[in-house]
C-alpha atoms as a PDB file:
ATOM      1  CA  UNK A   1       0.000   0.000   0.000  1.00  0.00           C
ATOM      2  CA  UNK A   2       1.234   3.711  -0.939  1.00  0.00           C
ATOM      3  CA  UNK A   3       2.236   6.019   2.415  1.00  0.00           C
ATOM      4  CA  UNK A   4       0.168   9.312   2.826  1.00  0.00           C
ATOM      5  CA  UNK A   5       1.791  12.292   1.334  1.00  0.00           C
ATOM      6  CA  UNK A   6       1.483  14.926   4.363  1.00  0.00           C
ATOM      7  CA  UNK A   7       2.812  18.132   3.248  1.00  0.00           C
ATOM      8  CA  UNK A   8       3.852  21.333   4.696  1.00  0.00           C
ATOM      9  CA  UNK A   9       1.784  24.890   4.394  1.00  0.00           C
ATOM     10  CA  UNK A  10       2.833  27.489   3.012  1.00  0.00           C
ATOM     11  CA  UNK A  11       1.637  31.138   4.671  1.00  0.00           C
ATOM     12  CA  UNK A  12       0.972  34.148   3.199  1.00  0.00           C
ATOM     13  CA  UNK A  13       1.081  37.781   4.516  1.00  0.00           C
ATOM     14  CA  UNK A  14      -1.794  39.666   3.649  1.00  0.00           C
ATOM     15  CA  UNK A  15      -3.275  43.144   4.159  1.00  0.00           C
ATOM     16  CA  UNK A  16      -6.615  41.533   5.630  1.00  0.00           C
ATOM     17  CA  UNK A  17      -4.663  38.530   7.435  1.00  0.00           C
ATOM     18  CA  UNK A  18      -4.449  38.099  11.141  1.00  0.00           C
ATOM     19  CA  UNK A  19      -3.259  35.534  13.233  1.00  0.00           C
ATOM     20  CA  UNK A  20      -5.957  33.368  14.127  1.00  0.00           C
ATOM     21  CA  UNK A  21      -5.019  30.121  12.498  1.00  0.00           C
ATOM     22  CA  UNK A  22      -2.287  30.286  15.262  1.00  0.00           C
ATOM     23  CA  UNK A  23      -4.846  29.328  17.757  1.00  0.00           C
ATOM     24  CA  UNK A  24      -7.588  27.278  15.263  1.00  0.00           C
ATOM     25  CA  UNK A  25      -4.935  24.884  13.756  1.00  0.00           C
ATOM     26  CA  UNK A  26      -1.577  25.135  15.993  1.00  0.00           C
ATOM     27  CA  UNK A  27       0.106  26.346  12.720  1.00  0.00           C
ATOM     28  CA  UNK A  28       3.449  28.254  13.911  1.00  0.00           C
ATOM     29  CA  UNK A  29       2.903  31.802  11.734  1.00  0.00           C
ATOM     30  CA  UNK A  30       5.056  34.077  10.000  1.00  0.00           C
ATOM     31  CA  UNK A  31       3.429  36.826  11.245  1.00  0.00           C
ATOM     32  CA  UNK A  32       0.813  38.908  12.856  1.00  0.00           C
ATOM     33  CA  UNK A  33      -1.530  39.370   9.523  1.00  0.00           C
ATOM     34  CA  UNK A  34      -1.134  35.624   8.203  1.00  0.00           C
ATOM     35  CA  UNK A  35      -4.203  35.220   5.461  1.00  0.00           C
ATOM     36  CA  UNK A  36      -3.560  32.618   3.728  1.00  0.00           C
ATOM     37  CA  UNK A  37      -2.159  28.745   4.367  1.00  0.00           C
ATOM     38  CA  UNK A  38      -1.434  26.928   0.901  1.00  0.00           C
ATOM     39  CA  UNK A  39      -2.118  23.303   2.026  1.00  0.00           C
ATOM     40  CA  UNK A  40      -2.029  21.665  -0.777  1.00  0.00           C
ATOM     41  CA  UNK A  41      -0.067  23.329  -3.730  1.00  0.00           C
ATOM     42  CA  UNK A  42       2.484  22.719  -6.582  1.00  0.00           C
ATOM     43  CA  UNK A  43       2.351  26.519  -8.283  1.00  0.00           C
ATOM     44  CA  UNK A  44       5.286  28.369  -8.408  1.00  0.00           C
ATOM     45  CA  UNK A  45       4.215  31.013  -5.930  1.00  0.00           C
ATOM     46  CA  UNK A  46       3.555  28.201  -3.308  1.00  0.00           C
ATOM     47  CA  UNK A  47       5.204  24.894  -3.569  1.00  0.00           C
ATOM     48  CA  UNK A  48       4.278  22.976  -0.624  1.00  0.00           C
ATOM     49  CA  UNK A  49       6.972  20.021   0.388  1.00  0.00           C
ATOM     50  CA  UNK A  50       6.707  16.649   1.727  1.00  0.00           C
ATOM     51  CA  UNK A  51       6.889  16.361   5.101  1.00  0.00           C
ATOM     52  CA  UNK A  52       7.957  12.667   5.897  1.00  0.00           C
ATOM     53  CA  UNK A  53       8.253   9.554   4.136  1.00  0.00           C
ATOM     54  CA  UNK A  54      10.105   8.451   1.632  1.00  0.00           C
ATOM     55  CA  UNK A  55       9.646  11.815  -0.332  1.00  0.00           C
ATOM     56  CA  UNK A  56      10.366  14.073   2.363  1.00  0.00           C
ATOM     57  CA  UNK A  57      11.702  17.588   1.263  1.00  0.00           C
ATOM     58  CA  UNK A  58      10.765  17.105  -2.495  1.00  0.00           C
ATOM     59  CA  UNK A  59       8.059  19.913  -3.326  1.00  0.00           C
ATOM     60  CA  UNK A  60       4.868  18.483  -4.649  1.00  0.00           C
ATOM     61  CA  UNK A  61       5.429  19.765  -8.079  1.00  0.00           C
ATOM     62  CA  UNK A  62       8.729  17.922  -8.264  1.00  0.00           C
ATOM     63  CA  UNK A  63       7.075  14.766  -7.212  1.00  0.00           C
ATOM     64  CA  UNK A  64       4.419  15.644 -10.110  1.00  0.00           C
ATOM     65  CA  UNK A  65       7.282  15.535 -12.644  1.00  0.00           C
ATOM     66  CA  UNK A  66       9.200  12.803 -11.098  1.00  0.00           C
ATOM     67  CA  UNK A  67       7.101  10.377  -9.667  1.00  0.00           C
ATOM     68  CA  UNK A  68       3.482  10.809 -11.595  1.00  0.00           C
ATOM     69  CA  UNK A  69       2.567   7.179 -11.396  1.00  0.00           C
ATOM     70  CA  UNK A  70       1.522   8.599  -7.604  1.00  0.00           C
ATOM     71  CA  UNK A  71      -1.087  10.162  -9.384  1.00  0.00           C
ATOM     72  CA  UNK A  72      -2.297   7.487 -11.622  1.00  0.00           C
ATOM     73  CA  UNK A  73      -0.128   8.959 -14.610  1.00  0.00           C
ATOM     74  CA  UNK A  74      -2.591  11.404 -14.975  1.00  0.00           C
ATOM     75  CA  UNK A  75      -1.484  13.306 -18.726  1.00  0.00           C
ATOM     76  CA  UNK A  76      -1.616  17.521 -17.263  1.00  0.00           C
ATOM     77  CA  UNK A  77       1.292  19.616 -17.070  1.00  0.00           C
ATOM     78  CA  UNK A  78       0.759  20.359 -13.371  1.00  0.00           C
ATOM     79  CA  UNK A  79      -0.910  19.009 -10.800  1.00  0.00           C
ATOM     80  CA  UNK A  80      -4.376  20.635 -11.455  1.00  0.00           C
ATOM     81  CA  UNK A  81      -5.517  21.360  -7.661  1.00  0.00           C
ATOM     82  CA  UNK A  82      -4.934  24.308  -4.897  1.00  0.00           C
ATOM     83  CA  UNK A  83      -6.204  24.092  -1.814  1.00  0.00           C
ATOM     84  CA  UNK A  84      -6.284  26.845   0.988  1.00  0.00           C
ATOM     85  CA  UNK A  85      -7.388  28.574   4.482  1.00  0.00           C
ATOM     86  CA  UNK A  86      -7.805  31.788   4.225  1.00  0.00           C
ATOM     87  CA  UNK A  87      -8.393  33.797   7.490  1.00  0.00           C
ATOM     88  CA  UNK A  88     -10.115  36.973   6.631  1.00  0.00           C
ATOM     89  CA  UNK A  89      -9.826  39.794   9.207  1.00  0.00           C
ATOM     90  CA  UNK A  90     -10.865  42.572   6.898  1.00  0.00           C
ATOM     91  CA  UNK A  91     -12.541  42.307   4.076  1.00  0.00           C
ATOM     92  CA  UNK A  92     -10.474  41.283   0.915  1.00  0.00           C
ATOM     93  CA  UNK A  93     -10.934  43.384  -2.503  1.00  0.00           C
ATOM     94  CA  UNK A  94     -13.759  43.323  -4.762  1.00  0.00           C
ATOM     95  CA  UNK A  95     -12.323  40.788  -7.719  1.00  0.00           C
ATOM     96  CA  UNK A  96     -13.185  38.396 -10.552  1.00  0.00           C
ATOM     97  CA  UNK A  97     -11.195  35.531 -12.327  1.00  0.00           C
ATOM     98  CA  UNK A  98     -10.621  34.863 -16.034  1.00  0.00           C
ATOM     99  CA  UNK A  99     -11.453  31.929 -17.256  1.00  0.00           C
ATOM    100  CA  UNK A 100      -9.331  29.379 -19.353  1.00  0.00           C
ATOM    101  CA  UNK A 101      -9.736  30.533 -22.298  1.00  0.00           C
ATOM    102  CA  UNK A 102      -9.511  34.369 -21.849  1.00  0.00           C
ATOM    103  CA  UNK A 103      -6.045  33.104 -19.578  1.00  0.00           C
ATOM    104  CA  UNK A 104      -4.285  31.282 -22.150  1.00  0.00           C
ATOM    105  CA  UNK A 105      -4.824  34.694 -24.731  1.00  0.00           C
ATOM    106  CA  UNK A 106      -3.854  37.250 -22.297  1.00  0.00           C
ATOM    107  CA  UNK A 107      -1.858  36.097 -19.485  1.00  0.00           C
ATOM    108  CA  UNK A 108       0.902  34.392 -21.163  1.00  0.00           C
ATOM    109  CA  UNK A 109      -0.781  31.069 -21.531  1.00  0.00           C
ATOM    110  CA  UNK A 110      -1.747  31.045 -17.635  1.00  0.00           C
ATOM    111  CA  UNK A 111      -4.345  29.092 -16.362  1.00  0.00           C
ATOM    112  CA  UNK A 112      -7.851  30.468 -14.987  1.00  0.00           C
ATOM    113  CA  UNK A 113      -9.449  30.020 -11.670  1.00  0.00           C
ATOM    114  CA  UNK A 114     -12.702  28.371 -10.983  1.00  0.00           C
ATOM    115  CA  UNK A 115     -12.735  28.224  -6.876  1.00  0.00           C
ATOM    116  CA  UNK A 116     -14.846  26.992  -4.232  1.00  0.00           C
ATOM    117  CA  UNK A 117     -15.797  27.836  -0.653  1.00  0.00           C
ATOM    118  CA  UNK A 118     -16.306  25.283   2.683  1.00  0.00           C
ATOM    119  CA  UNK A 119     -17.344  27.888   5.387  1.00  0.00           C
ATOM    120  CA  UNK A 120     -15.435  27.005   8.636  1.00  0.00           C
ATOM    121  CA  UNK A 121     -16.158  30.000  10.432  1.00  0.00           C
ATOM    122  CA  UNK A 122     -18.450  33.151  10.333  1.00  0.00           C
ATOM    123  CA  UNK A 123     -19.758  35.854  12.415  1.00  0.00           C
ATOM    124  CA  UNK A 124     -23.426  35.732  12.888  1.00  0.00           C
ATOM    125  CA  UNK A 125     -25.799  37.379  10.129  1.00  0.00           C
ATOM    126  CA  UNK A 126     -22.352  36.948   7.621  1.00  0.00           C
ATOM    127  CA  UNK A 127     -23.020  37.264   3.833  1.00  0.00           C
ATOM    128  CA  UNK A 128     -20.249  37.180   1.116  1.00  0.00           C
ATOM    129  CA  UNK A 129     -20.058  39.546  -2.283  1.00  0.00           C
ATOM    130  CA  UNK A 130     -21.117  36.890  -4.672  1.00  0.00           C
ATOM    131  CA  UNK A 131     -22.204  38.388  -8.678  1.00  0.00           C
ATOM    132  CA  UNK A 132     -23.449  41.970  -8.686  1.00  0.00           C
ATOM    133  CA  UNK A 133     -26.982  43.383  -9.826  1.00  0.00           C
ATOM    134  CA  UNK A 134     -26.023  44.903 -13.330  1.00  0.00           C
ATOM    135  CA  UNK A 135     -28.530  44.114 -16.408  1.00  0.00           C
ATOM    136  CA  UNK A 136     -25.777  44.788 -19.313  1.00  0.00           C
ATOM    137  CA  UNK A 137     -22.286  45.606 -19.475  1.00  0.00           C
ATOM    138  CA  UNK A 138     -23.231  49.364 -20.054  1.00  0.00           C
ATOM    139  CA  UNK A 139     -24.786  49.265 -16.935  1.00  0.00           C
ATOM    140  CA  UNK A 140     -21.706  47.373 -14.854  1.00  0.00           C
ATOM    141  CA  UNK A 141     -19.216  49.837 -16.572  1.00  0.00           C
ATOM    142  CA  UNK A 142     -21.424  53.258 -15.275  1.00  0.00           C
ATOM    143  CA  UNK A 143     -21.696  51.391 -11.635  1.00  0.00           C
ATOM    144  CA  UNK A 144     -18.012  50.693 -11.015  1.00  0.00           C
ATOM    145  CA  UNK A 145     -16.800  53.799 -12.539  1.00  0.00           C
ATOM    146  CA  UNK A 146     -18.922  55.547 -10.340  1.00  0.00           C
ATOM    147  CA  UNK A 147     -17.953  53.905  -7.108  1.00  0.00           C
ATOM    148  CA  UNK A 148     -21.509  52.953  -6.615  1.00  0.00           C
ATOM    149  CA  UNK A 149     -20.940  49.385  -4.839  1.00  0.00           C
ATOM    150  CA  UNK A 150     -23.845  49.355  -2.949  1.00  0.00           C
ATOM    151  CA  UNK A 151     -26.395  49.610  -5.702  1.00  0.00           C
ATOM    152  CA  UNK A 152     -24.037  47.002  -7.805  1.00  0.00           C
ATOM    153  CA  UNK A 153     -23.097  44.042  -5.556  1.00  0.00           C
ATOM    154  CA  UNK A 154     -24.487  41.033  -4.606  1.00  0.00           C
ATOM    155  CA  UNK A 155     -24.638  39.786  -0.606  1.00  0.00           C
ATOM    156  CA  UNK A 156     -25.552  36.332  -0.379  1.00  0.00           C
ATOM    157  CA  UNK A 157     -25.985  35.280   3.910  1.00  0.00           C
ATOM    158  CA  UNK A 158     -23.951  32.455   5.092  1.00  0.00           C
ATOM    159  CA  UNK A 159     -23.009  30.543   7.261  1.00  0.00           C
ATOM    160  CA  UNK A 160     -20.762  27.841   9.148  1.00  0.00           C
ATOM    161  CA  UNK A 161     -20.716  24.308   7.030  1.00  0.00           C
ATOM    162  CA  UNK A 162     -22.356  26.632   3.593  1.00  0.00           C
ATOM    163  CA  UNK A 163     -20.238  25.472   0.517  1.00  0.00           C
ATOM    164  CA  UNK A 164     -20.388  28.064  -2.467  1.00  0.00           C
ATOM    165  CA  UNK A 165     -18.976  27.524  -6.235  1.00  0.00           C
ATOM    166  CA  UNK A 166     -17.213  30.833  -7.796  1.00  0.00           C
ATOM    167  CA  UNK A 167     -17.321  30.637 -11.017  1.00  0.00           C
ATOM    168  CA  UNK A 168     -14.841  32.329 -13.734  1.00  0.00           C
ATOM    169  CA  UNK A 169     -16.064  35.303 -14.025  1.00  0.00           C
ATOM    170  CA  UNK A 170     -18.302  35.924 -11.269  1.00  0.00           C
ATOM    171  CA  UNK A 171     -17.870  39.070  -8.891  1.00  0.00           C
ATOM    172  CA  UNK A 172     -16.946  38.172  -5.601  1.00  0.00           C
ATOM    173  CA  UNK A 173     -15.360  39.015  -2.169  1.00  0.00           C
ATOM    174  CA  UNK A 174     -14.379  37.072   1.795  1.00  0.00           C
ATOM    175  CA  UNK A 175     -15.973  40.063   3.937  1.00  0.00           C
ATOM    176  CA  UNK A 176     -14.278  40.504   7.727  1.00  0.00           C
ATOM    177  CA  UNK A 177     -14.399  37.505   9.889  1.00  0.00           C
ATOM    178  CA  UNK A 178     -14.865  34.918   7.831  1.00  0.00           C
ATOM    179  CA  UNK A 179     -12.785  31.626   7.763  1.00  0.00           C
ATOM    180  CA  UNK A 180     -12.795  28.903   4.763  1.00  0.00           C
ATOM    181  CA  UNK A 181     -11.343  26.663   3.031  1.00  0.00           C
ATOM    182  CA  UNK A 182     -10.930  26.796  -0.919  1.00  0.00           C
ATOM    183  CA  UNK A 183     -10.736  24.258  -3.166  1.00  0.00           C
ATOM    184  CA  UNK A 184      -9.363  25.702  -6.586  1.00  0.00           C
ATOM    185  CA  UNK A 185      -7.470  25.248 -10.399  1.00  0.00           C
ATOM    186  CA  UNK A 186      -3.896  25.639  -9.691  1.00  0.00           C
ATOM    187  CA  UNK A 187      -3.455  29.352 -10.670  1.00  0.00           C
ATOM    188  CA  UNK A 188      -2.635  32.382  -9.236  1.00  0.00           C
ATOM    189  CA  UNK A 189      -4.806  34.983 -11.326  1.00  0.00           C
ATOM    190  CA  UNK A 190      -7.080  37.181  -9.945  1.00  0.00           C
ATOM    191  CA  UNK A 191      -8.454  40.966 -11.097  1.00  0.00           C
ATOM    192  CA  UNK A 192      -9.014  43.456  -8.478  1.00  0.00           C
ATOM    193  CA  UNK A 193     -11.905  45.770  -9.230  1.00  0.00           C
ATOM    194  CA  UNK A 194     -11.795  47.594  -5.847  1.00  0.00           C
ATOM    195  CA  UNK A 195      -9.721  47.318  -2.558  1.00  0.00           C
ATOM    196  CA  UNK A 196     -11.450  50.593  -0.604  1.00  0.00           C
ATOM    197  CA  UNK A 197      -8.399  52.443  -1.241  1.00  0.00           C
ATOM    198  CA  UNK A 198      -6.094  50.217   1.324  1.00  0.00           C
ATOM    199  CA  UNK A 199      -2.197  50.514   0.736  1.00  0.00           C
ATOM    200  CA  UNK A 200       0.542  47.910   0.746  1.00  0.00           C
ATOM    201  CA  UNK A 201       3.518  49.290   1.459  1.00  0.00           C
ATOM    202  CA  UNK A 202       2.623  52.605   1.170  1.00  0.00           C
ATOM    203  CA  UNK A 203       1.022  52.242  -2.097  1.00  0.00           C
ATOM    204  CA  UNK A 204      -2.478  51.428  -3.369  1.00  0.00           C
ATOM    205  CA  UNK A 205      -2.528  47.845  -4.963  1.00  0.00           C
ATOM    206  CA  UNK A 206      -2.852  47.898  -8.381  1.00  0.00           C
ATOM    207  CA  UNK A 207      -6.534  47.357 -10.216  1.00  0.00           C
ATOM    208  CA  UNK A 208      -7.354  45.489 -12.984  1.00  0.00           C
ATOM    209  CA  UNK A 209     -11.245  47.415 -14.341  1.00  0.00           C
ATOM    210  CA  UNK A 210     -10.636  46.939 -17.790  1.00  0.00           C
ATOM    211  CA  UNK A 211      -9.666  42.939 -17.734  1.00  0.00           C
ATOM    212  CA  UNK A 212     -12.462  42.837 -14.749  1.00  0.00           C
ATOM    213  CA  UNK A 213     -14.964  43.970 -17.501  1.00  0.00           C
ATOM    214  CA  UNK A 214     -14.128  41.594 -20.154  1.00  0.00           C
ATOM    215  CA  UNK A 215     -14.325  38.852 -18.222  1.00  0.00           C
ATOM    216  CA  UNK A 216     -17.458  39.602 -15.838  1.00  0.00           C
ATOM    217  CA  UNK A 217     -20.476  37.651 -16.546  1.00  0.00           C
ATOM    218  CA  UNK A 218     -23.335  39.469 -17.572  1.00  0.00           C
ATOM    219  CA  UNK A 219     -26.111  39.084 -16.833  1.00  0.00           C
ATOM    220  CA  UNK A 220     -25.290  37.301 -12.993  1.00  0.00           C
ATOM    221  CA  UNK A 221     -26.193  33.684 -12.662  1.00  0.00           C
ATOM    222  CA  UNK A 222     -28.929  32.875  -9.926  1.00  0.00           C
ATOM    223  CA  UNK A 223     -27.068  32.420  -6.476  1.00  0.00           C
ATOM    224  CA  UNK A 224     -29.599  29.039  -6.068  1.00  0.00           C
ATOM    225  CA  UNK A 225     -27.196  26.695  -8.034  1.00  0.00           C
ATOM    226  CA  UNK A 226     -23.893  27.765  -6.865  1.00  0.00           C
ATOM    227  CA  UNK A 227     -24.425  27.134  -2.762  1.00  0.00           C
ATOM    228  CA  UNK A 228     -25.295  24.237  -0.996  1.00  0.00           C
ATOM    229  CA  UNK A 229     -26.317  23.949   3.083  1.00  0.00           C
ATOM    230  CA  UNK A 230     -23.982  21.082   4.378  1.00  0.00           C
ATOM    231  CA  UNK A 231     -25.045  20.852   7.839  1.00  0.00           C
ATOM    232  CA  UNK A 232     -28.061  18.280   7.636  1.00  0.00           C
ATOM    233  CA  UNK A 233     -25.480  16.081   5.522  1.00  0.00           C
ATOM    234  CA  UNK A 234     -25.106  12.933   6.932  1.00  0.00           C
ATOM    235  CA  UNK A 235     -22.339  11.779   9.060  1.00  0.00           C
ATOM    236  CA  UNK A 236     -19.866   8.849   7.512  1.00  0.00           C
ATOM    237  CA  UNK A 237     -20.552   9.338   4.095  1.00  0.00           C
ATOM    238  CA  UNK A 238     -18.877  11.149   1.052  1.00  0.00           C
ATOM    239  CA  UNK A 239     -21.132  13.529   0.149  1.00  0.00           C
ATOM    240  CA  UNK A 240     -20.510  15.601  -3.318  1.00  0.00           C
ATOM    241  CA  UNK A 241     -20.312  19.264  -3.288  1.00  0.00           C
ATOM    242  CA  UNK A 242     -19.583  19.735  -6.854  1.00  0.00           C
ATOM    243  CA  UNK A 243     -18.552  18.381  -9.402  1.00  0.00           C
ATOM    244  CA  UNK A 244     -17.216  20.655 -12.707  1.00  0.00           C
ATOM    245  CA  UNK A 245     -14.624  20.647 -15.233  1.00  0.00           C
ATOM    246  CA  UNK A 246     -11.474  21.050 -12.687  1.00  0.00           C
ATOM    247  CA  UNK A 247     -12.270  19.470  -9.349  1.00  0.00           C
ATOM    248  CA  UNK A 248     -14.553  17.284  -7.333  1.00  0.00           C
ATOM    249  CA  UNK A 249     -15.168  18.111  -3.630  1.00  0.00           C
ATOM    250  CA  UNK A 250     -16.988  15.848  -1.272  1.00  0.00           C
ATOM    251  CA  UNK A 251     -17.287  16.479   2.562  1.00  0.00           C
ATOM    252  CA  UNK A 252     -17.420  14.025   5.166  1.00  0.00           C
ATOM    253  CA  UNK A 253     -18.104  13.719   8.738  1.00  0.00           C
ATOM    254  CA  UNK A 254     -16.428  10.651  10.505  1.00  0.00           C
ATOM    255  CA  UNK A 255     -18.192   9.366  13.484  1.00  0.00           C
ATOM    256  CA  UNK A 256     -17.071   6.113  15.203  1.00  0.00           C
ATOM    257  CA  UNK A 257     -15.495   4.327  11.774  1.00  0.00           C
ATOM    258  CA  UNK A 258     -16.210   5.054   8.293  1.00  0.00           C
ATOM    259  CA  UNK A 259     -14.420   3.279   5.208  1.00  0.00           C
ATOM    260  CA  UNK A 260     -14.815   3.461   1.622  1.00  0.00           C
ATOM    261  CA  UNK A 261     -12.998   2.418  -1.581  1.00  0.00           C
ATOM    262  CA  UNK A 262     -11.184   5.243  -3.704  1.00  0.00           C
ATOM    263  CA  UNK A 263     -11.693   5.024  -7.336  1.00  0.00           C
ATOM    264  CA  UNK A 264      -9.903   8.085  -8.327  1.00  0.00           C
ATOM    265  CA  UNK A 265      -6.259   8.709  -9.245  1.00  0.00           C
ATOM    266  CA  UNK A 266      -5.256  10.399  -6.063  1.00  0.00           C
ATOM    267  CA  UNK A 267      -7.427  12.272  -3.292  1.00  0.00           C
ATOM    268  CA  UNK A 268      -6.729  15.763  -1.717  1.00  0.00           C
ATOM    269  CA  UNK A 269      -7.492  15.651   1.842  1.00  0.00           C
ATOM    270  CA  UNK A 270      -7.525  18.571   4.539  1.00  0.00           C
ATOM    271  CA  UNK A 271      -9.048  17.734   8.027  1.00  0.00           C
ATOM    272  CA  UNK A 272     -11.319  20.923   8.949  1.00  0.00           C
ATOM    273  CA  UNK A 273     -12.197  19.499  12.668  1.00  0.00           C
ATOM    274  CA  UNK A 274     -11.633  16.844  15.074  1.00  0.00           C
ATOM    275  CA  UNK A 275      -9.370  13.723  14.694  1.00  0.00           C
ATOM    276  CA  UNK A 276      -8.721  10.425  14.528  1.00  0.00           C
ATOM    277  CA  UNK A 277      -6.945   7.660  12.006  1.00  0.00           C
ATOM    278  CA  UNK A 278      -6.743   6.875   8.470  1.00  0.00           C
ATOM    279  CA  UNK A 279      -5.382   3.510   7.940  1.00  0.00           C
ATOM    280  CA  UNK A 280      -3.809   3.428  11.376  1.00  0.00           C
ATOM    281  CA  UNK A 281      -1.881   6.930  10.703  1.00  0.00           C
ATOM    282  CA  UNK A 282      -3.187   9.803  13.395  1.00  0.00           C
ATOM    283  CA  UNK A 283      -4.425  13.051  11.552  1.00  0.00           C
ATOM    284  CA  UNK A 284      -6.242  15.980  13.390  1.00  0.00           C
ATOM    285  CA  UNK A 285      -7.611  19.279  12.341  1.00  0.00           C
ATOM    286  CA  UNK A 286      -5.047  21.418  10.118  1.00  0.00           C
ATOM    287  CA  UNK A 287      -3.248  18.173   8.524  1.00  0.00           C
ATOM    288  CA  UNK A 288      -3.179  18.336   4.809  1.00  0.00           C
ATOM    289  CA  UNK A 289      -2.403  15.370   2.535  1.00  0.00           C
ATOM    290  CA  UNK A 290      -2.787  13.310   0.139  1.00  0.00           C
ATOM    291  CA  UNK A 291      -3.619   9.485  -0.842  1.00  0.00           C
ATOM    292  CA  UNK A 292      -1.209   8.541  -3.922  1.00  0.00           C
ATOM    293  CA  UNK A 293      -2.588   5.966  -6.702  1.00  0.00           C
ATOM    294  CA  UNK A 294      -2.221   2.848  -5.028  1.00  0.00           C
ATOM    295  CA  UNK A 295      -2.986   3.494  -1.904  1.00  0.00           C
ATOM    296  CA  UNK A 296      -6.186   0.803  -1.575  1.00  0.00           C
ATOM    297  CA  UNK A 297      -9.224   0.882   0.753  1.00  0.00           C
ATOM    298  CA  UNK A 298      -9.613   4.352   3.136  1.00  0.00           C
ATOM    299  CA  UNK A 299     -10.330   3.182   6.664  1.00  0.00           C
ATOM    300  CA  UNK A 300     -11.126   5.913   8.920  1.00  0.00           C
ATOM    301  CA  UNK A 301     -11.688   5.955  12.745  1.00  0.00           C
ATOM    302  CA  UNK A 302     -12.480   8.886  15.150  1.00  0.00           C
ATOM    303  CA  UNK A 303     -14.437  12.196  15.340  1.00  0.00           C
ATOM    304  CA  UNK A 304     -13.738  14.611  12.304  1.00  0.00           C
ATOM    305  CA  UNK A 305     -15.102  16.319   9.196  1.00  0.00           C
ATOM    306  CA  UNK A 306     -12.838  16.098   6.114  1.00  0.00           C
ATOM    307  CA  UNK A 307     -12.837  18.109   2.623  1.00  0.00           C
ATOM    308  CA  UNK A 308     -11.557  16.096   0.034  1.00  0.00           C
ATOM    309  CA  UNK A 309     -11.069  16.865  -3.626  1.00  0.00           C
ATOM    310  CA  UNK A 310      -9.634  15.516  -6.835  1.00  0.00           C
ATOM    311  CA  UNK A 311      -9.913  16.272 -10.346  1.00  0.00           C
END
């Protein structure tokens, strides 16, 4: 049987970061405004490494280029998932994402980014910018060059255990407060239509209007497809989020012992609460890993909740 691939975060400093995944996951920080932890990730701003084992110290997109029979032999150039925390303590900017094909014409032959949200934490009455209001791209244009965000945004209520798919192309924001974990295409791209006039550095980070407008969809899909309410799920079961193009997500609550048999070339695990064992190997809340090709029936015993993902 194939070992677990446990791998090693990667944190990111951030204008809207804090420090509370300190204290939710015993991470040890780089600092007080810590936003983001890259659990899973082989992109070049983020390379997570192996943590033990027999690949300890290789970064996961080495072990992609070396060792891809770990992933079923899978035929991508990368390894096609990112996974994240992000720890919002302000809100972040106003922003959309390109999809695939506008990527490949005007970022160099980058990849988009289609993303999706677990909730782990929220304040009470929460809601997240998701799509805006606008009837025609005349109309989106007028609103955002007249600062009128109120009248053109979205808010869509959430809260703990809600699991939302962002679309390419969709308007959307993390307001203050709110913890999750994303599930994404390994890419780095985003478009910042407006940041309330914070400064990084001393300087105002840079907007992208005009690539935010050609890639915004118009008119807004409905929010009803794009969340589902997790918290009635059952407990010791895989139960599908979404499935798209890029990724599959499931959630799953153990209870007691749960076990199932993978069919998929390799899973993406991060454990969101609790603990317990999978396989006889301890994992707890904050572990990231994976289970190579190979790797045979999942037994798991104890009390957590899980977000898995593959592609």
């Amino acid at each position: 049987m194939a070992e677990l691939l446990f791998l090693k975060p990667v944190f990111k400093q951030t204008v809207w970061g804090g420090n509370r995944m300190r204290k939710d996951f015993a991470y040890y920080l780089p600092g007080e405004n810590t936003g983001e932890c890259w659990g899973v990730s082989a992109h070049p701003d983020g390379d997570c490494r192996i943590q033990s084992g027999t690949f300890r110290g290789k970064k996961l997109s080495e072990l992609w280029r070396e060792e891809r029979q770990l992933f079923g032999n899978l035929d991508m150039e990368e390894f096609p998932i990112l996974v994240k925390i992000i720890d919002a303590q302000d809100k972040l900017s106003i922003q959309v994402h390109p999809g695939n094909d506008y990527a490949r014409k005007n970022e160099n032959g980058a990849k988009g980014k289609e993303e999706c949200w677990y909730i782990l934490d929220c304040p009470q009455e929460a809601a997240l910018v998701i799509g805006h209001q606008a009837r025609s791209k005349e109309q989106l244009k007028r609103l955002i060059e007249a600062g009128e965000w109120e009248k053109l945004i979205r808010r869509v209520p959430i809260k703990k255990g809600d699991f939302i798919q962002i679309n390419a192309g969709t308007m959307h924001a993390i307001t203050a407060h709110v913890m999750l974990l994303e599930t994404q295409q390994n890419s780095n791209l985003t478009y910042r239509i407006y940041d309330y006039g914070r400064k990084s550095r001393g300087k105002a980070r840079k907007l992208h209007i005009e690539k935010g407008l050609e890639v915004m969809n118009v008119p807004e899909s409905p929010i009803e497809g794009s969340i589902v309410h997790t918290q009635e799920f059952p407990e010791n079961r895989l139960n599908q989020l979404i499935l798209t193009e890029h990724y599959q997500v499931w959630e799953v609550k153990v209870s007691g012992e749960f076990t199932f048999a993978r069919n998929v070339p390799f899973l993406v695990m991060t454990v969101v609460s609790g603990r317990g064992f999978l396989n006889g190997v301890f994992i707890r809340k904050g572990r990231h890993f994976i289970l190579p090709w190979g790797f045979g029936r999942v037994k798991m015993c104890g009390a957590m909740q899980i977000i898995v993902s593959t592609v």
